[in-house]
N, C-alpha and C. Protein backbone atom coordinates (compact mmCIF):
# COMPACT_ATOMS: atom_id res chain seq x y z
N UNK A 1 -19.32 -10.64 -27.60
CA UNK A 1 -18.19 -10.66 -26.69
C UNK A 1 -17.52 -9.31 -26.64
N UNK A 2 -17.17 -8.44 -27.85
CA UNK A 2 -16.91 -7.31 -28.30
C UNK A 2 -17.33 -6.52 -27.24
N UNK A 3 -19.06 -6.68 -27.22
CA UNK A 3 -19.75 -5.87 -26.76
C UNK A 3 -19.55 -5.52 -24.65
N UNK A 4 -19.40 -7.05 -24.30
CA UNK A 4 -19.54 -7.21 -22.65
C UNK A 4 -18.29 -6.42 -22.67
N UNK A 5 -16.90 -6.28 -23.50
CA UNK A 5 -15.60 -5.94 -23.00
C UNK A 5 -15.80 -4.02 -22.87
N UNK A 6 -16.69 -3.51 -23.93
CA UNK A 6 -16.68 -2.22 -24.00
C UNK A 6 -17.72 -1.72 -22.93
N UNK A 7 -18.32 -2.47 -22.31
CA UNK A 7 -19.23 -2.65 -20.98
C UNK A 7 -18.39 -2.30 -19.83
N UNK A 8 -17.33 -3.33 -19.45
CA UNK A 8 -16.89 -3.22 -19.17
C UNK A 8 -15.60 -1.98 -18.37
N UNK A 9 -15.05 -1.53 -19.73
CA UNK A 9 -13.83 -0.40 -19.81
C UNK A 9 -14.98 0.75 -19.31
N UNK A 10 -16.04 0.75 -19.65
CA UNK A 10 -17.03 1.63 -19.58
C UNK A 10 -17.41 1.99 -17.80
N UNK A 11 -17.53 0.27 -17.44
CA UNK A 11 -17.63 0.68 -15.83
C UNK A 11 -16.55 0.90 -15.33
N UNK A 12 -15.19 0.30 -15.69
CA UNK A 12 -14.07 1.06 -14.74
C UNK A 12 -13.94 2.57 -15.20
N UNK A 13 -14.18 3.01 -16.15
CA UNK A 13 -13.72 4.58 -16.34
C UNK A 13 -14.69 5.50 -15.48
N UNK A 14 -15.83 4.72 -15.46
CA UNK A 14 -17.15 5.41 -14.49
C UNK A 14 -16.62 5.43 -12.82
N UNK A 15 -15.88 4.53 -12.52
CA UNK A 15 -15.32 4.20 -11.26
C UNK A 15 -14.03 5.33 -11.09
N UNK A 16 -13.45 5.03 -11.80
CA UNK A 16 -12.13 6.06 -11.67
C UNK A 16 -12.92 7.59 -11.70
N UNK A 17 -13.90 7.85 -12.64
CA UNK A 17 -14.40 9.45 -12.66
C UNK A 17 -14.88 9.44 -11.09
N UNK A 18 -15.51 8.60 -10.73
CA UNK A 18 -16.48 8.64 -9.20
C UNK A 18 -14.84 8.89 -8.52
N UNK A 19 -14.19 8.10 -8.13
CA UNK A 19 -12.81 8.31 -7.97
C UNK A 19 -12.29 9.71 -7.30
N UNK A 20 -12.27 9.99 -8.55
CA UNK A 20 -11.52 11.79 -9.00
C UNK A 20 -12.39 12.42 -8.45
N UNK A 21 -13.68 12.68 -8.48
CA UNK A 21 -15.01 13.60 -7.67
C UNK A 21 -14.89 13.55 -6.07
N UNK A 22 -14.84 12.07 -5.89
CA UNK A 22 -14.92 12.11 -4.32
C UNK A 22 -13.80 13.08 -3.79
N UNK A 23 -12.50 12.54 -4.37
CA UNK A 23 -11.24 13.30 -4.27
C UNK A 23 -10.98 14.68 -4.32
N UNK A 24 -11.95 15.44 -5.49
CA UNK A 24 -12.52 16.64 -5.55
C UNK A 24 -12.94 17.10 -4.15
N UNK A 25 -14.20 16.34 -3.70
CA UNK A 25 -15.02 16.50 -2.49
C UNK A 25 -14.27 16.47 -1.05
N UNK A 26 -12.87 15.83 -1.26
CA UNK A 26 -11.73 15.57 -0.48
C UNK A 26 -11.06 17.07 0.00
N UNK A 27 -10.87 17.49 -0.88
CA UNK A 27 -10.47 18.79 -0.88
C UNK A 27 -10.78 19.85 -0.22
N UNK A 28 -12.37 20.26 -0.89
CA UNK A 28 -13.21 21.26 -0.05
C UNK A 28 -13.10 20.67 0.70
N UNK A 29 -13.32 19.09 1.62
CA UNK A 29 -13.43 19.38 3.04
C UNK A 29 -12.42 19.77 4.09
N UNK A 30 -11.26 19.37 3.13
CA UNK A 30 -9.75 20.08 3.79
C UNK A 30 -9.98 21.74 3.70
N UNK A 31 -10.08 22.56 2.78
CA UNK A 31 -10.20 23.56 2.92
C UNK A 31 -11.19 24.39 4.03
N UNK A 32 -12.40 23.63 4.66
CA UNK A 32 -13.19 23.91 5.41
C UNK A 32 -13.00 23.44 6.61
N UNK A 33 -12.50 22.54 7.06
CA UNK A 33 -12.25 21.80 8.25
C UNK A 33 -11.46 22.68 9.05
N UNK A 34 -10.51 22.94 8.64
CA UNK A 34 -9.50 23.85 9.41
C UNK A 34 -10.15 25.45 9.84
N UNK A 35 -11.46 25.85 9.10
CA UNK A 35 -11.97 26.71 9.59
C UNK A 35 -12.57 26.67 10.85
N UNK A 36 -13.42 25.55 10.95
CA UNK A 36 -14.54 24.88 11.75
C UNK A 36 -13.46 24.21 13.31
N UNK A 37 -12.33 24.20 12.85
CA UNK A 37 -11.45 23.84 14.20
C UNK A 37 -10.73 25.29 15.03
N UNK A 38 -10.61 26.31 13.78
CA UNK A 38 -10.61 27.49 14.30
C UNK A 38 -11.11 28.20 15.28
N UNK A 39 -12.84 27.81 14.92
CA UNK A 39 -14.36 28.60 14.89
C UNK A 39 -14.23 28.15 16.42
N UNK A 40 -13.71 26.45 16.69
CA UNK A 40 -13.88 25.77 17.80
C UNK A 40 -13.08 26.69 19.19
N UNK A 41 -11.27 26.53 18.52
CA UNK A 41 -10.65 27.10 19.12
C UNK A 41 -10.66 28.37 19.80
N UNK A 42 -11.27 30.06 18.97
CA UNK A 42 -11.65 30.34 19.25
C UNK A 42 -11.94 30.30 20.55
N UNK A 43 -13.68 29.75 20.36
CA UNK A 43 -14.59 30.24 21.28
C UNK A 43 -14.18 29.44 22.83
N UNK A 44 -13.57 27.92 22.55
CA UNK A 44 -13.09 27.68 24.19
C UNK A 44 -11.75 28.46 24.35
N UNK A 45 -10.87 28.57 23.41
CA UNK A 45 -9.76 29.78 23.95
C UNK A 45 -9.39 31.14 24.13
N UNK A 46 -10.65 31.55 23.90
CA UNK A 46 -10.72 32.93 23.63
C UNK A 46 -9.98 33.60 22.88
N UNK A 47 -9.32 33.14 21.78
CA UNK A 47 -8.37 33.61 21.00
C UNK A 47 -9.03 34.72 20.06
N UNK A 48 -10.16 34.34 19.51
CA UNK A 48 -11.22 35.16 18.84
C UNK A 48 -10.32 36.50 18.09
N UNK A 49 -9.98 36.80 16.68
CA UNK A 49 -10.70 35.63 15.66
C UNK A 49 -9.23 35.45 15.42
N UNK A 50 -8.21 34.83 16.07
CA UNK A 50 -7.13 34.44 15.39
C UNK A 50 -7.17 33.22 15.08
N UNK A 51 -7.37 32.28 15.81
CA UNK A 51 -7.41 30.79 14.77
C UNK A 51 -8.31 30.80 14.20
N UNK A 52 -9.42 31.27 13.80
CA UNK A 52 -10.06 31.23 12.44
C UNK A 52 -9.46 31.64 11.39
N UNK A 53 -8.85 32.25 11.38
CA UNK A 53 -7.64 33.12 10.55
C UNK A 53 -7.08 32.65 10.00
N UNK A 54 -6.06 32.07 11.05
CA UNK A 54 -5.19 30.81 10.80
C UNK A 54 -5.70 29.55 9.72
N UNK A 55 -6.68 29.37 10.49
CA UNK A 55 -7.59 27.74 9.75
C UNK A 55 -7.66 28.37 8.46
N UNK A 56 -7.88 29.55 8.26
CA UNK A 56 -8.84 29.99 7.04
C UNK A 56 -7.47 29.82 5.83
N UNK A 57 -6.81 30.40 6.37
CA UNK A 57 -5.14 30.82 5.89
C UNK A 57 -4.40 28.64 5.67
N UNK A 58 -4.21 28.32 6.58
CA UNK A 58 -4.00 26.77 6.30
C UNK A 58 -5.16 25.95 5.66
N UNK A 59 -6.16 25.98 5.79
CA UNK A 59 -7.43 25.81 4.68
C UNK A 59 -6.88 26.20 3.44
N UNK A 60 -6.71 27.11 3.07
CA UNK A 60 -7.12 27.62 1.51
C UNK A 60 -5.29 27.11 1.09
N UNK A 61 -4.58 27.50 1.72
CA UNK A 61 -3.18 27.03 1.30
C UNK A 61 -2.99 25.41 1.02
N UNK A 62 -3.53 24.56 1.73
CA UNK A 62 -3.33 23.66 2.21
C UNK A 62 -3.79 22.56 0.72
N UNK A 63 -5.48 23.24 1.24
CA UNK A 63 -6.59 23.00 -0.07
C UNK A 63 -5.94 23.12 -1.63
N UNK A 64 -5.74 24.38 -1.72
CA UNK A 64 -4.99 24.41 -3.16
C UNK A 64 -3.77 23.37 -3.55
N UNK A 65 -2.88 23.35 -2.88
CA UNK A 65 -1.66 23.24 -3.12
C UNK A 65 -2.16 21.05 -3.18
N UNK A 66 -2.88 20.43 -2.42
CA UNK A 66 -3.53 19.42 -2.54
C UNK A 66 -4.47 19.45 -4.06
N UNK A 67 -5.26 20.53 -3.96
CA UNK A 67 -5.79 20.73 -5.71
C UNK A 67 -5.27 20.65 -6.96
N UNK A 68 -4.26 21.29 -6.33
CA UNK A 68 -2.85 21.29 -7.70
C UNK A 68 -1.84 20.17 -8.12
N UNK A 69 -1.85 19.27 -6.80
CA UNK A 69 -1.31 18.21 -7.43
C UNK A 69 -2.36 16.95 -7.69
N UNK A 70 -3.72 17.36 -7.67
CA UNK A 70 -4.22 15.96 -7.94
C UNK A 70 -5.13 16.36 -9.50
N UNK A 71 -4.85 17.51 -10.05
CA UNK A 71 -4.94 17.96 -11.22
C UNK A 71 -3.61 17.74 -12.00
N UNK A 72 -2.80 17.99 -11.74
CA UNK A 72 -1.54 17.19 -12.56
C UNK A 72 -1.44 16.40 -12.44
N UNK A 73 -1.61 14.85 -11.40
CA UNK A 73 -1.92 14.02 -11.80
C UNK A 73 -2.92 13.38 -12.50
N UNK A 74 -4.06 14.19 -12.69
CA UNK A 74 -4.82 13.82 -13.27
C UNK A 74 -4.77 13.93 -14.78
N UNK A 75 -4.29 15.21 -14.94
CA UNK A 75 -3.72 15.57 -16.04
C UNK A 75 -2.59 14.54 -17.17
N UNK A 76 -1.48 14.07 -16.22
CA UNK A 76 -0.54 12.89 -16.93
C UNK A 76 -1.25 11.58 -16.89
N UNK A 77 -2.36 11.33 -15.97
CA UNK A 77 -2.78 10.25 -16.04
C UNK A 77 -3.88 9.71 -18.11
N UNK A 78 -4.19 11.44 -17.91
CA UNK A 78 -5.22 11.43 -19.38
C UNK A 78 -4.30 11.05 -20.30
N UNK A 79 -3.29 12.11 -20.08
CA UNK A 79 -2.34 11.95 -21.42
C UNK A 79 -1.80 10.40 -21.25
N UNK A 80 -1.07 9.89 -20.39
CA UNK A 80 -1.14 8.76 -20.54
C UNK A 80 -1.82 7.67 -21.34
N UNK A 81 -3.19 7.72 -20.88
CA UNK A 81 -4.09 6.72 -21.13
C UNK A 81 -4.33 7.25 -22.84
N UNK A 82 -4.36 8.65 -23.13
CA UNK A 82 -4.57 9.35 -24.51
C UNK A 82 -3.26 8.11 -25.91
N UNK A 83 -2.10 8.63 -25.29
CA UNK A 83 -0.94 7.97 -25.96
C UNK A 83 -0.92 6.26 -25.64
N UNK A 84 -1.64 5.53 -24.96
CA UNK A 84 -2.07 4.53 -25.30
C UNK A 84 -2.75 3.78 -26.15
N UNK A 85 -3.83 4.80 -26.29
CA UNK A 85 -5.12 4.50 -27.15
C UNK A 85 -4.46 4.58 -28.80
N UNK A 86 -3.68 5.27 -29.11
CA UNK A 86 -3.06 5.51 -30.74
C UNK A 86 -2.58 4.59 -30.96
């Protein structure tokens, strides 16, 4: 019985890591998207290369500052679960 429960904790922690990765994967695509709408803008507005610029500039700002808080939460979430376990 011991055994199915540590089975268990085992697949939700596997779920929550899949979780956090996708969320990872969440990110870069924010950071890239806003390029690729740039790239768009651009070429039907002839703006060339200012909204790529832009995108590139709201991309990477955007991206991080989303990076940074889902690493501190991730961060209190460990410690959390850490000061449980004692």
């Amino acid at each position: 019985m011991a055994e199915g429960r540590w089975l268990i904790d085992d697949d939700r922690r596997n779920f929550r890591d899949l979780g956090y990765y996708v969320a990872l994967a969440q990110v870069g695509l924010e950071m890239v998207a806003p390029i690729g709408i740039g790239v768009i803008l651009d070429y039907y507005l002839s703006w060339s290369p200012w909204a790529t610029v832009g995108g590139a500039v709201f991309g990477f700002v955007g991206g991080m500052l989303h990076l940074i808080v889902m690493v501190n939460r991730h961060d209190a979430d460990e410690a959390k679960r850490g000061n449980n376990k004692k």
